[in-house]
PDB file of N, CA and C in Angstrom:
ATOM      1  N   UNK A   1       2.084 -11.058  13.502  1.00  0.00           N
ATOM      2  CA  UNK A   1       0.946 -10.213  13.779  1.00  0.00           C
ATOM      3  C   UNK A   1       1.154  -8.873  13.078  1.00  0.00           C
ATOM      4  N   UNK A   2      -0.152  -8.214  12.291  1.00  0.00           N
ATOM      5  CA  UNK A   2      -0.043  -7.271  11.808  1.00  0.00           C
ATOM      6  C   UNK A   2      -0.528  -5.887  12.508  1.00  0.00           C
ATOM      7  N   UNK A   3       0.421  -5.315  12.702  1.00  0.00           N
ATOM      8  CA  UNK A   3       0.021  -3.734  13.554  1.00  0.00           C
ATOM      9  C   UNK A   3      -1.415  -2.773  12.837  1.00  0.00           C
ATOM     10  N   UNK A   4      -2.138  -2.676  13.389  1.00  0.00           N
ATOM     11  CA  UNK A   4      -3.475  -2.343  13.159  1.00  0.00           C
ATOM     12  C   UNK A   4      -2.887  -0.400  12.659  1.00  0.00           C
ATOM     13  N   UNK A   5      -2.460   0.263  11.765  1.00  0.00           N
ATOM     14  CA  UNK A   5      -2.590   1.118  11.742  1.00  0.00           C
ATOM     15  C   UNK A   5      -3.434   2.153  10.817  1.00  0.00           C
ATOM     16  N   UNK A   6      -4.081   3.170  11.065  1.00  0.00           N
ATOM     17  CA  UNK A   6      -5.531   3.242  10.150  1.00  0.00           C
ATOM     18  C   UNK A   6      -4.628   3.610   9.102  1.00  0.00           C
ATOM     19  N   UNK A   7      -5.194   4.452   7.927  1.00  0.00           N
ATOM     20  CA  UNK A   7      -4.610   4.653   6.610  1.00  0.00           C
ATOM     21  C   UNK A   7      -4.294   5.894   6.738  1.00  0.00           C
ATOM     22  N   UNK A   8      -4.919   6.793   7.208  1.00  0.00           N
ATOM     23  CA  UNK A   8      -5.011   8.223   7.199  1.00  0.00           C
ATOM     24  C   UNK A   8      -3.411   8.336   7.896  1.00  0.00           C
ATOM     25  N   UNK A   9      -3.261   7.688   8.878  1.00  0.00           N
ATOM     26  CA  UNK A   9      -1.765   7.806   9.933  1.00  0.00           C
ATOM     27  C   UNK A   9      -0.766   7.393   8.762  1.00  0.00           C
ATOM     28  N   UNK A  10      -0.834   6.064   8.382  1.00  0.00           N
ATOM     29  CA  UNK A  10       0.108   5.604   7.371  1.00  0.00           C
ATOM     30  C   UNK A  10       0.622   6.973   6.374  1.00  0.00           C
ATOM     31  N   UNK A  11      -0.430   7.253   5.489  1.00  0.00           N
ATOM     32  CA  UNK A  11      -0.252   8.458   4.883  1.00  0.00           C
ATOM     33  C   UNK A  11       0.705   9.438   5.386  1.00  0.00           C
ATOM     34  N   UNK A  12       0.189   9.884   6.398  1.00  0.00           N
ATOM     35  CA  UNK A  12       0.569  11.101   7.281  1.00  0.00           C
ATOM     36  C   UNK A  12       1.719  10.992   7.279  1.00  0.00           C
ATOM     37  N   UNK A  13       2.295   9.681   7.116  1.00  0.00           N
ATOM     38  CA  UNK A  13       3.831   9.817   8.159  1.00  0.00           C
ATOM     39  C   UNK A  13       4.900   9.611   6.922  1.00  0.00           C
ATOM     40  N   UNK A  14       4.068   9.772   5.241  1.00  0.00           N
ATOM     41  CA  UNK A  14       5.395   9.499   4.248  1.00  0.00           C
ATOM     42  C   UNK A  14       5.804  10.824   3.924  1.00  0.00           C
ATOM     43  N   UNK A  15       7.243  10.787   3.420  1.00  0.00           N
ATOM     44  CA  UNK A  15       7.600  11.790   3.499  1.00  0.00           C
ATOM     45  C   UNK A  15       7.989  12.887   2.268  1.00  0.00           C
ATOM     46  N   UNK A  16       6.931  12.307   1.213  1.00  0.00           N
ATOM     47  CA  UNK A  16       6.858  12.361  -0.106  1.00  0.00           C
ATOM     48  C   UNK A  16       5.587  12.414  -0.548  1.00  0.00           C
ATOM     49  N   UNK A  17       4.887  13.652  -1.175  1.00  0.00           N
ATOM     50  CA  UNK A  17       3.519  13.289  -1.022  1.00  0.00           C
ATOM     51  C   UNK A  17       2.674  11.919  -1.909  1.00  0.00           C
ATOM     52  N   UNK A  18       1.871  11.717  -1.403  1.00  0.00           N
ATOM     53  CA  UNK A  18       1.273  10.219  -1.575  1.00  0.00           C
ATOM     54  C   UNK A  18      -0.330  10.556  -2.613  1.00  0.00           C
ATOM     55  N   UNK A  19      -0.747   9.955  -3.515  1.00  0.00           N
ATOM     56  CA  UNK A  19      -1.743   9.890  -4.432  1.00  0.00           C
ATOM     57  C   UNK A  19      -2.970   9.263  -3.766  1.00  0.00           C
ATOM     58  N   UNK A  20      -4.105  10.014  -3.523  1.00  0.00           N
ATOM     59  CA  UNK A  20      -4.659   9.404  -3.364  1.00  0.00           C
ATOM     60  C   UNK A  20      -6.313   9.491  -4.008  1.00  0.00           C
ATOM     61  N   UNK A  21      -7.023   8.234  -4.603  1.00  0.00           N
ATOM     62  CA  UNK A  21      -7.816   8.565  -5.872  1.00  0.00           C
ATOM     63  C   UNK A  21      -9.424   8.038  -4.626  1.00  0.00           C
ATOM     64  N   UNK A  22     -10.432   8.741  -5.263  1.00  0.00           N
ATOM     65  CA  UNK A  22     -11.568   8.043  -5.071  1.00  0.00           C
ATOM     66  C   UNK A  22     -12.396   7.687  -5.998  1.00  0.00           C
ATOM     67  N   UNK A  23     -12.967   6.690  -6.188  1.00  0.00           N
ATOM     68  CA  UNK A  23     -13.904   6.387  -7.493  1.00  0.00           C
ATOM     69  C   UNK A  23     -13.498   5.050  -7.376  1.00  0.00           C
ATOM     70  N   UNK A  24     -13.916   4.308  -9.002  1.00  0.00           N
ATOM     71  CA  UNK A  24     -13.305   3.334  -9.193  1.00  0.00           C
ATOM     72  C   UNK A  24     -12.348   3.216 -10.459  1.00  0.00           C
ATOM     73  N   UNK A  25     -11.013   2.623 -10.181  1.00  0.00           N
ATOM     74  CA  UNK A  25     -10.801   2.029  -9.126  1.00  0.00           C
ATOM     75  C   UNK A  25     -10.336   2.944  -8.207  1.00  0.00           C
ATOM     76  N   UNK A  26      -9.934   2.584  -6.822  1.00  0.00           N
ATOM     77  CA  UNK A  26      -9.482   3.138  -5.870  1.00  0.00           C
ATOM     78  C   UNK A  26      -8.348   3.330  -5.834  1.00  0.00           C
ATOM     79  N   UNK A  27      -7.468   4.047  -5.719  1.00  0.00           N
ATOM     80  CA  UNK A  27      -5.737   4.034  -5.225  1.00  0.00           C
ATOM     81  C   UNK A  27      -5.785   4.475  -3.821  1.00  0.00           C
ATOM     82  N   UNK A  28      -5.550   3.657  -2.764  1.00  0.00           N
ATOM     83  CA  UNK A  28      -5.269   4.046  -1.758  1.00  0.00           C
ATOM     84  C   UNK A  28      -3.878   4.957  -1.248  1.00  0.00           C
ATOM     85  N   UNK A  29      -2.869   4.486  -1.946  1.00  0.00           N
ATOM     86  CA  UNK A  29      -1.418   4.608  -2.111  1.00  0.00           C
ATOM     87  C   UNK A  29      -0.189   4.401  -3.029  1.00  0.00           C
ATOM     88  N   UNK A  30       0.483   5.157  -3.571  1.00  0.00           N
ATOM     89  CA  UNK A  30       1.221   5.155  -4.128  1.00  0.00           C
ATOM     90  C   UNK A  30       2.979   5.115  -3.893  1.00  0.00           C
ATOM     91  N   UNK A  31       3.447   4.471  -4.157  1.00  0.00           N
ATOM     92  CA  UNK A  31       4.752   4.066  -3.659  1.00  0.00           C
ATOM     93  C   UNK A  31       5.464   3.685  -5.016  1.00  0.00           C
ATOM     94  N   UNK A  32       6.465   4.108  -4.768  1.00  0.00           N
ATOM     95  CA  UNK A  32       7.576   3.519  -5.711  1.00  0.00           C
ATOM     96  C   UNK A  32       8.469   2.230  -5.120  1.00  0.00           C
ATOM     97  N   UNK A  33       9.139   1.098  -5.606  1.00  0.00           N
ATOM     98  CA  UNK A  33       9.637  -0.178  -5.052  1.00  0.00           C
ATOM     99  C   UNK A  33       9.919  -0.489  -5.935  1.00  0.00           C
ATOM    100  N   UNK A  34      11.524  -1.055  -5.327  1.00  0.00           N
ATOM    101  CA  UNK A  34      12.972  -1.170  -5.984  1.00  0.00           C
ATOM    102  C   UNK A  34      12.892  -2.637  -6.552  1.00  0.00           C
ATOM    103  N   UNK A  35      11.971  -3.558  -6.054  1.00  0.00           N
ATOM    104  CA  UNK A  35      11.923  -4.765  -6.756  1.00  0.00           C
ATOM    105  C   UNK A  35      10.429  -5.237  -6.846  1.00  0.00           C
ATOM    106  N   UNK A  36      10.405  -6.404  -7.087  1.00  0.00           N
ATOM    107  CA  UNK A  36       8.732  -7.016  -7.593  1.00  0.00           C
ATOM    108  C   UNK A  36       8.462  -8.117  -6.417  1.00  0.00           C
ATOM    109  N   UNK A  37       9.144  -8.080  -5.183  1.00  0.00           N
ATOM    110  CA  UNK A  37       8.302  -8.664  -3.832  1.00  0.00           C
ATOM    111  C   UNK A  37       7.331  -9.231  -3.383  1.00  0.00           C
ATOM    112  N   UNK A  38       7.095  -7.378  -3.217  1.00  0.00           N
ATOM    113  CA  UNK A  38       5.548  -7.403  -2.757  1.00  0.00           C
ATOM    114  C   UNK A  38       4.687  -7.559  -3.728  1.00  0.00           C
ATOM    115  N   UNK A  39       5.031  -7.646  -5.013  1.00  0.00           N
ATOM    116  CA  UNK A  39       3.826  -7.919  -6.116  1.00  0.00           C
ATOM    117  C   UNK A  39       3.731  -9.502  -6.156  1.00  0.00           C
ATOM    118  N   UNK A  40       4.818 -10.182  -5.918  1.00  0.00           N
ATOM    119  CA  UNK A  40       4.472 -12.031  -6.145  1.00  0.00           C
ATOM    120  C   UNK A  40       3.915 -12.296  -4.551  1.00  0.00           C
ATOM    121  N   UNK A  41       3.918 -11.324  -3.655  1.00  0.00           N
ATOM    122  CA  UNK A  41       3.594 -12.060  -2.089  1.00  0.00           C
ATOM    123  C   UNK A  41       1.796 -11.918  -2.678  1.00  0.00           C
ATOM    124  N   UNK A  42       1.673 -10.557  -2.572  1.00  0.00           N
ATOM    125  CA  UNK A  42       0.240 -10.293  -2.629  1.00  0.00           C
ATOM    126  C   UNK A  42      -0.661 -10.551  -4.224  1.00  0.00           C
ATOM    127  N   UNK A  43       0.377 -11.376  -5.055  1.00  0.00           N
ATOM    128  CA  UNK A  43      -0.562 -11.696  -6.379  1.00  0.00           C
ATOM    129  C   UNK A  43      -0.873 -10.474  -7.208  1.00  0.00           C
ATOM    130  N   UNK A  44      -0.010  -9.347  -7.012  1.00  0.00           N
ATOM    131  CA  UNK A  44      -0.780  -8.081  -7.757  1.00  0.00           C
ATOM    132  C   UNK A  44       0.241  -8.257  -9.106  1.00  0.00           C
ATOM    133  N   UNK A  45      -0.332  -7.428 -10.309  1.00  0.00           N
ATOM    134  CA  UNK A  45       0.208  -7.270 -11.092  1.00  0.00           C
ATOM    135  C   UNK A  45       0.513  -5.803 -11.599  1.00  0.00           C
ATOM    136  N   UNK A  46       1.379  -5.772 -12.334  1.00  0.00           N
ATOM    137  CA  UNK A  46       2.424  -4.520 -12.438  1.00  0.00           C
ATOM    138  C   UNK A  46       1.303  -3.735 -13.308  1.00  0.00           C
ATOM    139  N   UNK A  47       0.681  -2.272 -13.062  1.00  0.00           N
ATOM    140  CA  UNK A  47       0.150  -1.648 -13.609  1.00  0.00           C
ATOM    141  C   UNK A  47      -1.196  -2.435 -13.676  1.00  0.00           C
ATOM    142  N   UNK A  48      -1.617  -3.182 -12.830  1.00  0.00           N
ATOM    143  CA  UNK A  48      -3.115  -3.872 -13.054  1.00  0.00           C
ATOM    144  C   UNK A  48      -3.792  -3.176 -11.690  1.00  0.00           C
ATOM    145  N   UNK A  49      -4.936  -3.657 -10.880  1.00  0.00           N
ATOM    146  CA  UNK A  49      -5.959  -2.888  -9.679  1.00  0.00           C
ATOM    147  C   UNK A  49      -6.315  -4.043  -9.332  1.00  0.00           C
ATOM    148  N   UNK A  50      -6.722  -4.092  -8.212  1.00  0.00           N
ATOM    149  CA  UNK A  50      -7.594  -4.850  -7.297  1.00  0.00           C
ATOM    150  C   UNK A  50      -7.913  -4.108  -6.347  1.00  0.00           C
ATOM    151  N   UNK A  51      -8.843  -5.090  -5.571  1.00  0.00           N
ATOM    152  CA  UNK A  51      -9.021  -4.684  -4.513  1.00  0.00           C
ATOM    153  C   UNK A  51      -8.851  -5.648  -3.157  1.00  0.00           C
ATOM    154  N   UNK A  52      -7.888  -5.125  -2.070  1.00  0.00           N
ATOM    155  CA  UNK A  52      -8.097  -6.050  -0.649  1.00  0.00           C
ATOM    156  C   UNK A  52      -8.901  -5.597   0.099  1.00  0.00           C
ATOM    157  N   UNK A  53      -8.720  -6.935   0.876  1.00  0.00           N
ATOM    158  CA  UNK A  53      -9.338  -7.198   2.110  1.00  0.00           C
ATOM    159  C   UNK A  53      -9.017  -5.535   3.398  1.00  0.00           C
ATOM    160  N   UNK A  54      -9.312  -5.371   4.383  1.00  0.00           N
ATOM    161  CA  UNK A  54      -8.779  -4.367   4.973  1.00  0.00           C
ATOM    162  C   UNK A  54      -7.463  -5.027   5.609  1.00  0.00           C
ATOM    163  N   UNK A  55      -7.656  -6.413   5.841  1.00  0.00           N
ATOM    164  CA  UNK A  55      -6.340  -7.189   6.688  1.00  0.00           C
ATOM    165  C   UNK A  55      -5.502  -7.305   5.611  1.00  0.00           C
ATOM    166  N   UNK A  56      -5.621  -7.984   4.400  1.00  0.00           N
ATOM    167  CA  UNK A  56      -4.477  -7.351   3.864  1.00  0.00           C
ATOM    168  C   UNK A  56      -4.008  -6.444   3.347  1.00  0.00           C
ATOM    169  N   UNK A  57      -4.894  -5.655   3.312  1.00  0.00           N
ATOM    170  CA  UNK A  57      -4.137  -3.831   2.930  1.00  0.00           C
ATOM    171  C   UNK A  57      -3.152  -4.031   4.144  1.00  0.00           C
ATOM    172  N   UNK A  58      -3.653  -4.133   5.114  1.00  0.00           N
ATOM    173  CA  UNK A  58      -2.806  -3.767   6.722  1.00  0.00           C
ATOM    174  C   UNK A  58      -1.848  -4.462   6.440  1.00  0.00           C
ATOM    175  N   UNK A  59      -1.622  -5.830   5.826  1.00  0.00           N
ATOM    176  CA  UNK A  59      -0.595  -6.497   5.861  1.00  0.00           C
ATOM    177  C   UNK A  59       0.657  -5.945   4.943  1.00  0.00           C
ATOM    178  N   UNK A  60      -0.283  -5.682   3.514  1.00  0.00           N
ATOM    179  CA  UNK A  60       0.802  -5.391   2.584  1.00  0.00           C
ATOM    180  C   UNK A  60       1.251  -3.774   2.947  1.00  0.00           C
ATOM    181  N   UNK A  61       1.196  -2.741   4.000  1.00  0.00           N
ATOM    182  CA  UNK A  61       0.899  -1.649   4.399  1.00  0.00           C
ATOM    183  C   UNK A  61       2.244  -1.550   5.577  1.00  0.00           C
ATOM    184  N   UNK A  62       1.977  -2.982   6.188  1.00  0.00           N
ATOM    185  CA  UNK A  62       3.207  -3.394   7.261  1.00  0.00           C
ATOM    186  C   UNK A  62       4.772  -3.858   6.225  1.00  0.00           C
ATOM    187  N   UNK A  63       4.526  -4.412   5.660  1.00  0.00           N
ATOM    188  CA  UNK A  63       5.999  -4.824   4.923  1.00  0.00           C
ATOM    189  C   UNK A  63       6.354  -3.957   3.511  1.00  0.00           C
ATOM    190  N   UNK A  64       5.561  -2.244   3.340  1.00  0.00           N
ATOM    191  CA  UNK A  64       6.582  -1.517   3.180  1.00  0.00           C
ATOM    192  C   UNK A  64       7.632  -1.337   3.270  1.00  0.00           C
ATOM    193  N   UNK A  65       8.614  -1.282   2.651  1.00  0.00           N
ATOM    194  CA  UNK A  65      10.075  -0.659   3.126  1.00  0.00           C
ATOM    195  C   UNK A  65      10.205   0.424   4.160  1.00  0.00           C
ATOM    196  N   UNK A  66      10.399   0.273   5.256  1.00  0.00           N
ATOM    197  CA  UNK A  66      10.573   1.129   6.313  1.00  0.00           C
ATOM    198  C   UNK A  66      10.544   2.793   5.774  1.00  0.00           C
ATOM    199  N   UNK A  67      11.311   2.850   5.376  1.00  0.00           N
ATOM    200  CA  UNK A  67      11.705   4.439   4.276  1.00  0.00           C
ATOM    201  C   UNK A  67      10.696   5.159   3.713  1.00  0.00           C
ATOM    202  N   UNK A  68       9.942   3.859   3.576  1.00  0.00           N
ATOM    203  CA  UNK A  68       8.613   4.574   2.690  1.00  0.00           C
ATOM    204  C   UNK A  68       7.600   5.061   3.655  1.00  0.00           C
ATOM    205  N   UNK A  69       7.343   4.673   4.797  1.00  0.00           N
ATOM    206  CA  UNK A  69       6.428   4.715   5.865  1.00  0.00           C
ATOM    207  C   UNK A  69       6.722   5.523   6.994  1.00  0.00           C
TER     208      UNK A  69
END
């Protein structure tokens, strides 16, 4: 189960300031990550955009590296 937390909180709580774009495309968040993981879980590609779902933003949002969040 994925912890429902809004974005604005997520943000709030890194401890490094965080990018955030409006237009298109969107950057919700910016993070740096030590390996390519979360890019084969969620299908993203390195320097490419999409866009999710809100459940999986939440998802890929939850399996941050603790550190980062």
């Amino acid at each position: 189960m994925v912890e429902k937390i809004p974005l604005r909180k997520t943000i709030a709580r890194l401890d490094f300031p965080a990018i955030i774009a409006f237009g298109n495309p969107l950057l919700d968040i910016l993070v740096i990550v030590k390996n390519d993981d979360l890019f084969k879980k969620y299908n993203l590609k390195i320097d490419g955009e999409t866009e999710l779902c809100e459940e999986k933003m939440q998802e890929l949002i939850a399996d941050l590296p603790p550190e980062l969040i």
